[in-house]
PDB file of N, CA and C in Angstrom:
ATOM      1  N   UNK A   1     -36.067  66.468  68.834  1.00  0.00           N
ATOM      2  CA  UNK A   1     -36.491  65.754  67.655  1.00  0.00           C
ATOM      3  C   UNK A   1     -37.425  64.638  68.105  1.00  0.00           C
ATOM      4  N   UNK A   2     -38.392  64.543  67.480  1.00  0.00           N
ATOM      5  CA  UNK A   2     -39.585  63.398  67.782  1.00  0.00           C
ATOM      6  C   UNK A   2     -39.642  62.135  66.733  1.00  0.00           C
ATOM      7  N   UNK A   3     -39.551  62.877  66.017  1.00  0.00           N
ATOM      8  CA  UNK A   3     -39.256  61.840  64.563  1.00  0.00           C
ATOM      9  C   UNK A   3     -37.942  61.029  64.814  1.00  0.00           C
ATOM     10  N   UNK A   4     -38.179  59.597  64.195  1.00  0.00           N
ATOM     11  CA  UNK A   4     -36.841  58.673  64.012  1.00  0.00           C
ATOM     12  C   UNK A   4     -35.430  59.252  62.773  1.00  0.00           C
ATOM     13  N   UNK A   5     -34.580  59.776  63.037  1.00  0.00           N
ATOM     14  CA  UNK A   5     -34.019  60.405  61.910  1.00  0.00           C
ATOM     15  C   UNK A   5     -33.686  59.376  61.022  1.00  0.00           C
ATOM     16  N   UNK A   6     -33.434  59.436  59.582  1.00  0.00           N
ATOM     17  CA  UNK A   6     -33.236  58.845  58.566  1.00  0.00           C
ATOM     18  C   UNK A   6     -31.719  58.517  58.074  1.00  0.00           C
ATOM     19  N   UNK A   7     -31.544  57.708  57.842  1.00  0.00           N
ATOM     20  CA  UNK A   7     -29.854  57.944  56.609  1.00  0.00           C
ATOM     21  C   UNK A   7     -29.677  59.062  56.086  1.00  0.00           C
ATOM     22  N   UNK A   8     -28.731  59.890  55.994  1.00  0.00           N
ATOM     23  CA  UNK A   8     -28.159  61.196  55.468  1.00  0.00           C
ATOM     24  C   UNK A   8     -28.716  62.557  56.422  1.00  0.00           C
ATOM     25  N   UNK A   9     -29.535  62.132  57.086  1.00  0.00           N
ATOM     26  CA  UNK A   9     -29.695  63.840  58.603  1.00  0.00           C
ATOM     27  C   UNK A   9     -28.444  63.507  58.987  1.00  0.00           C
ATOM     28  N   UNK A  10     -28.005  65.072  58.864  1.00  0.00           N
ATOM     29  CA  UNK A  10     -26.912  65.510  60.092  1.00  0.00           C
ATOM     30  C   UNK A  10     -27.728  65.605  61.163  1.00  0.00           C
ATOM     31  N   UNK A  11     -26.866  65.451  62.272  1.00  0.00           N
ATOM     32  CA  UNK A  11     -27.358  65.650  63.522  1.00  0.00           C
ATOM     33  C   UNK A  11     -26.515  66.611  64.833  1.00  0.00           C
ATOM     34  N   UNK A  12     -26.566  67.092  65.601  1.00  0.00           N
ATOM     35  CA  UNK A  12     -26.460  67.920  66.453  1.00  0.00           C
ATOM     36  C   UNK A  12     -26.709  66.566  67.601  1.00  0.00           C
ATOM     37  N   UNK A  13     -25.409  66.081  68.206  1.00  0.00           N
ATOM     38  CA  UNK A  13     -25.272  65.173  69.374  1.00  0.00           C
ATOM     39  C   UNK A  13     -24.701  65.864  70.583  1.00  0.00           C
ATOM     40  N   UNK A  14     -25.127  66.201  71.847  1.00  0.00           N
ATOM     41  CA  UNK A  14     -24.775  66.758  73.119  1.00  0.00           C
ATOM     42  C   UNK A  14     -25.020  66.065  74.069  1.00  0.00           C
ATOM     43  N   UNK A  15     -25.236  66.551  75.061  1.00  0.00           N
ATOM     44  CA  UNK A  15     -25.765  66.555  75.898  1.00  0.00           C
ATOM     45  C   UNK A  15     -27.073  66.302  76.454  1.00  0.00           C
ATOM     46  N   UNK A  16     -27.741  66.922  75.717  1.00  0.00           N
ATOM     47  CA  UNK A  16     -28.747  66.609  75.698  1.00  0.00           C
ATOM     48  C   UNK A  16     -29.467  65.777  75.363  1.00  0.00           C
ATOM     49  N   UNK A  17     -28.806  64.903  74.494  1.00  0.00           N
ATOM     50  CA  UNK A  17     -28.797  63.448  73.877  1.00  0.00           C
ATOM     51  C   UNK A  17     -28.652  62.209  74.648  1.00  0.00           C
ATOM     52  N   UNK A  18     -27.091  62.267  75.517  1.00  0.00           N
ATOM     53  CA  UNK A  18     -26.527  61.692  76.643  1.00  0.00           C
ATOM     54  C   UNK A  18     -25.528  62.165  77.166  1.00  0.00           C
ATOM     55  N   UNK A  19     -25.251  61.932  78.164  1.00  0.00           N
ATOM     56  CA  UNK A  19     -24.243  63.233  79.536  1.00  0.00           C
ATOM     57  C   UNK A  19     -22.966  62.351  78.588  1.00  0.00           C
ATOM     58  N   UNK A  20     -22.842  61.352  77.553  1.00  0.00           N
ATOM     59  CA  UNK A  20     -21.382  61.368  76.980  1.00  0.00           C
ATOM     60  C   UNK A  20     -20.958  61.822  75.798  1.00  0.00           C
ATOM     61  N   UNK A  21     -22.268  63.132  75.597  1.00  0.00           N
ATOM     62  CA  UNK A  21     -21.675  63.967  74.828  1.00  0.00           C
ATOM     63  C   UNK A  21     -21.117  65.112  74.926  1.00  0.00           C
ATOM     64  N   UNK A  22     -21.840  65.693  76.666  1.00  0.00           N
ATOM     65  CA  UNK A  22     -21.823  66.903  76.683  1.00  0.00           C
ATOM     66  C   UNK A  22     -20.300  67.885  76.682  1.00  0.00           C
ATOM     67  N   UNK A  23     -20.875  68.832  77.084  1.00  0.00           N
ATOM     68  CA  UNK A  23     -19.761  70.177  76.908  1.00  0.00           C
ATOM     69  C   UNK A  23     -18.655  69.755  75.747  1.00  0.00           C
ATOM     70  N   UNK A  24     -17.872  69.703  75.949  1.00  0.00           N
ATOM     71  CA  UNK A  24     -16.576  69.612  74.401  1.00  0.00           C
ATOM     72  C   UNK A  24     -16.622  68.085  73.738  1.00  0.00           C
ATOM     73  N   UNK A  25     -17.311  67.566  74.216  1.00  0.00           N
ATOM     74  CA  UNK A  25     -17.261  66.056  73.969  1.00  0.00           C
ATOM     75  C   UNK A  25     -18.460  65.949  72.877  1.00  0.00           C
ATOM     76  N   UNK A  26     -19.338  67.570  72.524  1.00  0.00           N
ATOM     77  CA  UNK A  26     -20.844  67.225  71.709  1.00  0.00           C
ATOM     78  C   UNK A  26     -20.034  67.016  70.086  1.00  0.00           C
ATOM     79  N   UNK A  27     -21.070  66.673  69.006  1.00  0.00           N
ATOM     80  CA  UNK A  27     -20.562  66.313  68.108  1.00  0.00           C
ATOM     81  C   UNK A  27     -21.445  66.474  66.964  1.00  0.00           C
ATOM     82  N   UNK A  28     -20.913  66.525  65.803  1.00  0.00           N
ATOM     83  CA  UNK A  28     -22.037  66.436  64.440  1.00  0.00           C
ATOM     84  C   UNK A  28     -22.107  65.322  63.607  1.00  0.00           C
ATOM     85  N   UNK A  29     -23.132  64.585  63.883  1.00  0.00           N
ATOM     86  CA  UNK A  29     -23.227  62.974  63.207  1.00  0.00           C
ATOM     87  C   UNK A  29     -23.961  63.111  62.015  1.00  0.00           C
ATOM     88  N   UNK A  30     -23.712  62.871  60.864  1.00  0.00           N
ATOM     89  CA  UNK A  30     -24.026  61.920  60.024  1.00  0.00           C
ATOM     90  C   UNK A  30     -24.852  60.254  60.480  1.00  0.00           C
ATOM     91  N   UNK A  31     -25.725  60.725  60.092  1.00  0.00           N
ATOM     92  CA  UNK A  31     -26.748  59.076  59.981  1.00  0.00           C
ATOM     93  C   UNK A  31     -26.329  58.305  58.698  1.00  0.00           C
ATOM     94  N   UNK A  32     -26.033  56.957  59.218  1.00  0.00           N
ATOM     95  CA  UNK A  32     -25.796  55.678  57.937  1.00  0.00           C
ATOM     96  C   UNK A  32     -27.024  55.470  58.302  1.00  0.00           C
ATOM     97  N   UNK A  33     -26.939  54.178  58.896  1.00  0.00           N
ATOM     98  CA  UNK A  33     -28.505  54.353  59.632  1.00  0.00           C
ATOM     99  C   UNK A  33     -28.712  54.151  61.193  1.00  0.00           C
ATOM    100  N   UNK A  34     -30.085  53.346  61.130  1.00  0.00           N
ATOM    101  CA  UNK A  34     -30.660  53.595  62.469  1.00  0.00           C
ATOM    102  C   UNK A  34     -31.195  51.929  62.825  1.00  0.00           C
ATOM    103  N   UNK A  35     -31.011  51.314  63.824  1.00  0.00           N
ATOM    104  CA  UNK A  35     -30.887  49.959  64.357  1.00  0.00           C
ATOM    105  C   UNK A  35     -32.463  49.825  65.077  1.00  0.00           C
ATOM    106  N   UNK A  36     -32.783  48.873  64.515  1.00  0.00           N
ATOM    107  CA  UNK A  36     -34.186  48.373  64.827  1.00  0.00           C
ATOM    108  C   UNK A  36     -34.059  47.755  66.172  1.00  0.00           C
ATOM    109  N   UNK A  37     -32.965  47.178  66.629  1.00  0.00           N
ATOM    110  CA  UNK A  37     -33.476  46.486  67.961  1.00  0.00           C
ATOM    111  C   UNK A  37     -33.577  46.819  69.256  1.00  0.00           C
ATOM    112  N   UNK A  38     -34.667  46.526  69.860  1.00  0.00           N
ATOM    113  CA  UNK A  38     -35.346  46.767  71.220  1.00  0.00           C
ATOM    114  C   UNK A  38     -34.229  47.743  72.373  1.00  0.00           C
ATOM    115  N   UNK A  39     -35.197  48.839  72.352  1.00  0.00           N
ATOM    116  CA  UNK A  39     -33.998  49.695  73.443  1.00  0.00           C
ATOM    117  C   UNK A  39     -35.164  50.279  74.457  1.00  0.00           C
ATOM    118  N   UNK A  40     -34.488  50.962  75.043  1.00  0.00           N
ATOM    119  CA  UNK A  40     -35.526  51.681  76.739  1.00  0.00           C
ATOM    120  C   UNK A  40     -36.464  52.952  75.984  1.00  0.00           C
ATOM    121  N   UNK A  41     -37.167  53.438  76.025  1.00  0.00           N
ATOM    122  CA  UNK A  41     -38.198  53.763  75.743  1.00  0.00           C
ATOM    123  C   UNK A  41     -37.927  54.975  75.432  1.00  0.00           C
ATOM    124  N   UNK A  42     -37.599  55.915  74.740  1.00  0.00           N
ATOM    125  CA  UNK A  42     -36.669  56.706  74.075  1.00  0.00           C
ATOM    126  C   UNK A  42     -35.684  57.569  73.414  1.00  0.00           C
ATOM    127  N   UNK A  43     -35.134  55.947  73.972  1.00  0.00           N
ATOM    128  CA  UNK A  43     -33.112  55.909  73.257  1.00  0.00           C
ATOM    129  C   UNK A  43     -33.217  55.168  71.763  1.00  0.00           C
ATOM    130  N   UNK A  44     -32.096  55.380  71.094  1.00  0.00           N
ATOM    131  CA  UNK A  44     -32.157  54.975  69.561  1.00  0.00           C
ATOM    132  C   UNK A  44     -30.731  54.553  70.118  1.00  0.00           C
ATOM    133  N   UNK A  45     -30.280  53.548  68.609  1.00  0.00           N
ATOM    134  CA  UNK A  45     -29.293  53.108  68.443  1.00  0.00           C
ATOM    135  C   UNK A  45     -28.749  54.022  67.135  1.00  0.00           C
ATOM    136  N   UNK A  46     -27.806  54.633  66.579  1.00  0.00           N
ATOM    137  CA  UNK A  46     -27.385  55.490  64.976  1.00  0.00           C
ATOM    138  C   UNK A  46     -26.179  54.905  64.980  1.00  0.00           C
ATOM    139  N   UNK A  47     -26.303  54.400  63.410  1.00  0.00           N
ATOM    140  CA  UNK A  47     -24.756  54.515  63.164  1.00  0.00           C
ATOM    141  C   UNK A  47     -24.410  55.508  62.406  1.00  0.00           C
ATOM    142  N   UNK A  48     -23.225  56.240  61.955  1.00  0.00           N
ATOM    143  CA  UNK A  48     -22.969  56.928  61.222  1.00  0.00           C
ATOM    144  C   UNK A  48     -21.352  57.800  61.191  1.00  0.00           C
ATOM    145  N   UNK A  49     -21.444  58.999  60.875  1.00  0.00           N
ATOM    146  CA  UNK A  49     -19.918  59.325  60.717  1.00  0.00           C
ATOM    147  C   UNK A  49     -19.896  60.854  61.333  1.00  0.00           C
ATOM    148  N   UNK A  50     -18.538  60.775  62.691  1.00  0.00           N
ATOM    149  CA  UNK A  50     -18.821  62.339  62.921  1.00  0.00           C
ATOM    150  C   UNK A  50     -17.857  62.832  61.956  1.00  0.00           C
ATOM    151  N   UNK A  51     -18.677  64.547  61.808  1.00  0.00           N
ATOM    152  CA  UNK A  51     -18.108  64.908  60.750  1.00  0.00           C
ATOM    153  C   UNK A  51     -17.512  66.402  61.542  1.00  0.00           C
ATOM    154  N   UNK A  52     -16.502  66.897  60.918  1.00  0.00           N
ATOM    155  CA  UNK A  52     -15.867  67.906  61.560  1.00  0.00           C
ATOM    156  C   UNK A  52     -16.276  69.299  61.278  1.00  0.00           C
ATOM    157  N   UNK A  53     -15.632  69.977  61.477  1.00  0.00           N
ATOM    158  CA  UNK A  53     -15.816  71.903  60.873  1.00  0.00           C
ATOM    159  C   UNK A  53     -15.962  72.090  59.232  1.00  0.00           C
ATOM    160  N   UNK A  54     -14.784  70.955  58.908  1.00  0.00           N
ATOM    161  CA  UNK A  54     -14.876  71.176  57.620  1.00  0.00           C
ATOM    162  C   UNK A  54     -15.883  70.165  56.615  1.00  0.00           C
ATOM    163  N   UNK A  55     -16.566  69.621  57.281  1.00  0.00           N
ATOM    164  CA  UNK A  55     -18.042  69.147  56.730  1.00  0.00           C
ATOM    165  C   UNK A  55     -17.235  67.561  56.349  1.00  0.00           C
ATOM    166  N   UNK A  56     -15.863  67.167  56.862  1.00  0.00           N
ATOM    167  CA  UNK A  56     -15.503  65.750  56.456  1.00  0.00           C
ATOM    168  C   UNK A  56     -15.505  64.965  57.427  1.00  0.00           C
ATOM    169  N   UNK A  57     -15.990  63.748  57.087  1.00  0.00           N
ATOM    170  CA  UNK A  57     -15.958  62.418  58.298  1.00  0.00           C
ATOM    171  C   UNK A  57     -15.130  62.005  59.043  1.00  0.00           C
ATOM    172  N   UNK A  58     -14.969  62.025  60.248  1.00  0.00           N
ATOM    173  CA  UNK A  58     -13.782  61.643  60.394  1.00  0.00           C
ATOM    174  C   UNK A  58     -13.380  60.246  61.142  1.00  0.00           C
ATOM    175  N   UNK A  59     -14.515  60.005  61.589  1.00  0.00           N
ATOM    176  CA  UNK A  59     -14.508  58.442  62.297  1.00  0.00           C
ATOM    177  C   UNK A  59     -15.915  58.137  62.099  1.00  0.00           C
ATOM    178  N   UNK A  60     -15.876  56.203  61.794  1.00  0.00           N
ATOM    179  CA  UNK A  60     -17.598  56.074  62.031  1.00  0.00           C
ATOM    180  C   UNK A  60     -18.110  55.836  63.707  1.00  0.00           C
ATOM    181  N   UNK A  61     -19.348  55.754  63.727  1.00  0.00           N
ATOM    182  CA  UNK A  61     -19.324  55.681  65.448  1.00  0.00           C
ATOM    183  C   UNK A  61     -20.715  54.469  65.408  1.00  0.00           C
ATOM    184  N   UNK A  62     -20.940  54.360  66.448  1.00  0.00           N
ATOM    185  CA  UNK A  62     -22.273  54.081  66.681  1.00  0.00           C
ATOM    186  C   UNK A  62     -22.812  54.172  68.019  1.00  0.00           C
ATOM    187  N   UNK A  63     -23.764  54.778  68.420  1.00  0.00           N
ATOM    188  CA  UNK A  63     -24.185  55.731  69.381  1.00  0.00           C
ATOM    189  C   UNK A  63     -25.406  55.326  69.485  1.00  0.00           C
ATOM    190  N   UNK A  64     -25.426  55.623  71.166  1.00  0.00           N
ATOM    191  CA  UNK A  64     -27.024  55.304  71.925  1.00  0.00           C
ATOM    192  C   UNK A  64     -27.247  56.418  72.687  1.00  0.00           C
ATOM    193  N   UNK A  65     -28.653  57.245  72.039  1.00  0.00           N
ATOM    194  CA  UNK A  65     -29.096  58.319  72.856  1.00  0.00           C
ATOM    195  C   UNK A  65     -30.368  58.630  72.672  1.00  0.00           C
ATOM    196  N   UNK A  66     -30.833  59.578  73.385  1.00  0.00           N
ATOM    197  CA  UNK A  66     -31.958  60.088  73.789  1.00  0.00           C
ATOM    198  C   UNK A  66     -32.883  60.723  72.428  1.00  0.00           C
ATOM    199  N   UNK A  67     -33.790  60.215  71.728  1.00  0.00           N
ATOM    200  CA  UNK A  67     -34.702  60.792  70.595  1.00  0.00           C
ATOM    201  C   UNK A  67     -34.603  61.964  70.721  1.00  0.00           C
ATOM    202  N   UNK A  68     -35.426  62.533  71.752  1.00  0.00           N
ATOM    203  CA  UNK A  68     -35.456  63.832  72.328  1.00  0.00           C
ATOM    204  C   UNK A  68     -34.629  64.585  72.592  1.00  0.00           C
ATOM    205  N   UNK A  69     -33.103  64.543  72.641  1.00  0.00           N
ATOM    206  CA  UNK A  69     -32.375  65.025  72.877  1.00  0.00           C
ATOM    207  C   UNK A  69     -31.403  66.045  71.716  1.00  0.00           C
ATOM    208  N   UNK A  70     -31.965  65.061  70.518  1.00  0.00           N
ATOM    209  CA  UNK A  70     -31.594  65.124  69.230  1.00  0.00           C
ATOM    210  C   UNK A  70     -31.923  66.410  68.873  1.00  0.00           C
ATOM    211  N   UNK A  71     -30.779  67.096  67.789  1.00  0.00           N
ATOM    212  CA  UNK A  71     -31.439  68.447  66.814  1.00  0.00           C
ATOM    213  C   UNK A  71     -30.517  68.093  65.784  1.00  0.00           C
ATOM    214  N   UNK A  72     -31.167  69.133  64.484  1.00  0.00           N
ATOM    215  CA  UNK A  72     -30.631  68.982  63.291  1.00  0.00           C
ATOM    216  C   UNK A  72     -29.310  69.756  63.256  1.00  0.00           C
ATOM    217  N   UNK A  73     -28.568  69.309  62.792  1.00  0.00           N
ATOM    218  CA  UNK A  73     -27.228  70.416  62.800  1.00  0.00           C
ATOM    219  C   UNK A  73     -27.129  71.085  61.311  1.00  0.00           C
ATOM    220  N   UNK A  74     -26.860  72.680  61.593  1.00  0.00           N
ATOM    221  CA  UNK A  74     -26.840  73.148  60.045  1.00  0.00           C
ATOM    222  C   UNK A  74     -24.967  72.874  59.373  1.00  0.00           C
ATOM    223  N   UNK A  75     -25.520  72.745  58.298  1.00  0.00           N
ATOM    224  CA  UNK A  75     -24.622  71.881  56.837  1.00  0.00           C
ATOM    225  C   UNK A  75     -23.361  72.623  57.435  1.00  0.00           C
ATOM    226  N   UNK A  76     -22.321  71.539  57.770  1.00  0.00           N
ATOM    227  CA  UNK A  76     -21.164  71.769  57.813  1.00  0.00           C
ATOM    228  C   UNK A  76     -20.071  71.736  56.495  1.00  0.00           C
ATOM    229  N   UNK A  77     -18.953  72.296  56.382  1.00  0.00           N
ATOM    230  CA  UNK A  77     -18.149  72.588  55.444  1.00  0.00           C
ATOM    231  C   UNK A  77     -17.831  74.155  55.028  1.00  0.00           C
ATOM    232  N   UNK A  78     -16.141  73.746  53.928  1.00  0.00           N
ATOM    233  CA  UNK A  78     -15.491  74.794  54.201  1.00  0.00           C
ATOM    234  C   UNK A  78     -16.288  75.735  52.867  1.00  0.00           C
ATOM    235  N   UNK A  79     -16.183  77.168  53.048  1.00  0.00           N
ATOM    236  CA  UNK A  79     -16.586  78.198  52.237  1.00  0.00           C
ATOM    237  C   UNK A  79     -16.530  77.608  50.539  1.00  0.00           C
ATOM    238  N   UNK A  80     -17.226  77.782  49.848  1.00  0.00           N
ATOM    239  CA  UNK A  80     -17.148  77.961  48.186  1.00  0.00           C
ATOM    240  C   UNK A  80     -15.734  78.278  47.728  1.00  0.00           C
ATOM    241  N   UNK A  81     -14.919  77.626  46.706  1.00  0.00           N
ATOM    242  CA  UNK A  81     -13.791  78.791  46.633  1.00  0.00           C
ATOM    243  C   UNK A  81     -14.437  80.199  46.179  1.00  0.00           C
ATOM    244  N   UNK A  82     -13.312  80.961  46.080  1.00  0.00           N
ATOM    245  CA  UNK A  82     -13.813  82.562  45.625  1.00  0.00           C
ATOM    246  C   UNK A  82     -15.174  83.062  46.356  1.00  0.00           C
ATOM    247  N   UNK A  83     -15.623  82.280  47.721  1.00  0.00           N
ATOM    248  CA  UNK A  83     -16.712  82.791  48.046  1.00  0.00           C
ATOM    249  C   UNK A  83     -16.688  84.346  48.205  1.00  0.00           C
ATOM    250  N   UNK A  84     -16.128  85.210  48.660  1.00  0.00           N
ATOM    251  CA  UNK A  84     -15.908  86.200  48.951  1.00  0.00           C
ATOM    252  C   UNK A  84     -14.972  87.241  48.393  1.00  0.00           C
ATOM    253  N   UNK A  85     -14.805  86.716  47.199  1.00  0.00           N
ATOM    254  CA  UNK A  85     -13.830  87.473  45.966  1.00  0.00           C
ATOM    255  C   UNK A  85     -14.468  89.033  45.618  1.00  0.00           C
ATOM    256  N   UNK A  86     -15.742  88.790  45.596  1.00  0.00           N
ATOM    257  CA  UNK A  86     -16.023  90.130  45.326  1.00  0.00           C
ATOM    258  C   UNK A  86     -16.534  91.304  46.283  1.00  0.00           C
ATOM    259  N   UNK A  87     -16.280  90.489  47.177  1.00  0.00           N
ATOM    260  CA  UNK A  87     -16.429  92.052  48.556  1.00  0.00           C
ATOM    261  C   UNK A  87     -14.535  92.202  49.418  1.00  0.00           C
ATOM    262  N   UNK A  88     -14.025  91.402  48.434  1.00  0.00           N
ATOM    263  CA  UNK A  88     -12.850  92.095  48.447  1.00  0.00           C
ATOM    264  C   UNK A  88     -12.251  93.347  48.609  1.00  0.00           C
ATOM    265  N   UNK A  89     -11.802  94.433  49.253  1.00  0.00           N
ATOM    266  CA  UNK A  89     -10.995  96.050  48.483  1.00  0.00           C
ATOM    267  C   UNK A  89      -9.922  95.855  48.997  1.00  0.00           C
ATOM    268  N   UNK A  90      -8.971  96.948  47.618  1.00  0.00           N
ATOM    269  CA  UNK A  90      -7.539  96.792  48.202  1.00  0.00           C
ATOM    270  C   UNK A  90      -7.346  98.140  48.903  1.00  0.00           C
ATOM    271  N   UNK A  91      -5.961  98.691  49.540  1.00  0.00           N
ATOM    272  CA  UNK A  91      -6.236  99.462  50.382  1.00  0.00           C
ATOM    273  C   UNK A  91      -6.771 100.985  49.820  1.00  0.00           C
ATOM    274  N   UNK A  92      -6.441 100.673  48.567  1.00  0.00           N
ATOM    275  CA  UNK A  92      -7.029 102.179  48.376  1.00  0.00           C
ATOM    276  C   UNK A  92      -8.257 102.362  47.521  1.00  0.00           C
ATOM    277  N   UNK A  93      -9.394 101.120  48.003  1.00  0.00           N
ATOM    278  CA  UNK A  93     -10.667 101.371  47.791  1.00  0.00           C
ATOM    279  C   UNK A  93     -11.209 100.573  46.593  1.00  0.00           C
ATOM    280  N   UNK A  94     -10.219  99.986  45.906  1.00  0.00           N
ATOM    281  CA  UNK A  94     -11.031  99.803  44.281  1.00  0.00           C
ATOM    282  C   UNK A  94     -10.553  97.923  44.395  1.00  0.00           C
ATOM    283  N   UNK A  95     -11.546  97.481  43.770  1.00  0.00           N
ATOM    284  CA  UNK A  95     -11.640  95.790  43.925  1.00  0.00           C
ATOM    285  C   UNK A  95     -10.178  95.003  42.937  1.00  0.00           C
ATOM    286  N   UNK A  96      -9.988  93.876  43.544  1.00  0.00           N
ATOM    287  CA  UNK A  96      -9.068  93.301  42.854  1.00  0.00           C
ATOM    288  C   UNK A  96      -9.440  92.888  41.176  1.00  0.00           C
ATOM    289  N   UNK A  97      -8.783  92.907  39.959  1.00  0.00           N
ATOM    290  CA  UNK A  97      -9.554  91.954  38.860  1.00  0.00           C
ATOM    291  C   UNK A  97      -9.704  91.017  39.328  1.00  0.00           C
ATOM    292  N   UNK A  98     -10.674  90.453  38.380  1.00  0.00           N
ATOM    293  CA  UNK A  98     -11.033  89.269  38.277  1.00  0.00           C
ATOM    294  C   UNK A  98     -10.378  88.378  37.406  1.00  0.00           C
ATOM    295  N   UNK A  99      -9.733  87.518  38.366  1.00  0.00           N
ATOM    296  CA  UNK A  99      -9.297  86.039  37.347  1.00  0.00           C
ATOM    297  C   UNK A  99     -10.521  85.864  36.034  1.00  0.00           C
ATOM    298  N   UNK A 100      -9.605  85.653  34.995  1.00  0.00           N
ATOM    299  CA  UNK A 100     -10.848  84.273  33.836  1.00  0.00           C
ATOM    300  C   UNK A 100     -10.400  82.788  33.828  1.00  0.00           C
TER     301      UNK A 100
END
């Protein structure tokens, strides 16, 4: 990522960001925001919230890493209900009704 990310980018934090994210330690941040003051030439300061599998926050953080290191993470959270209601079959081939 080259661009300064904004309030509300998810983000994709690893390793590649800083060696205290890497391997099981990487993470998916939420941007609150982003800290204006003077850092090494480019590292950012973010605050924001990692968020889990199921697309909820679970601690806020605030983190110093590498611009470049940065990627967008795709939209976390759990399935739609009934996402998959209709590719349902029961065992002998024919779909469940449908709730009203």
């Amino acid at each position: 990522m080259t661009a300064r990310p904004e309030p509300g980018n998810l983000l994709r934090v690893d390793g590649d960001a800083s060696v205290q994210f890497a391997g099981d330690r990487a993470l998916t941040f939420r941007v609150v925001s982003v800290c204006d003051r003077p850092t090494y030439h480019g590292w950012i300061w973010l605050t924001g919230y990692v968020i889990n599998q199921r697309g909820t926050a679970t601690a806020k953080r605030e983190i110093y890493v590498q611009l470049a290191g940065l990627r967008p993470a795709t939209a976390a959270g759990p399935p739609a209900p009934n996402a998959n209601r209709s590719s349902r079959v029961s065992s002998d081939g024919r779909r469940p009704a449908q709730l009203s």
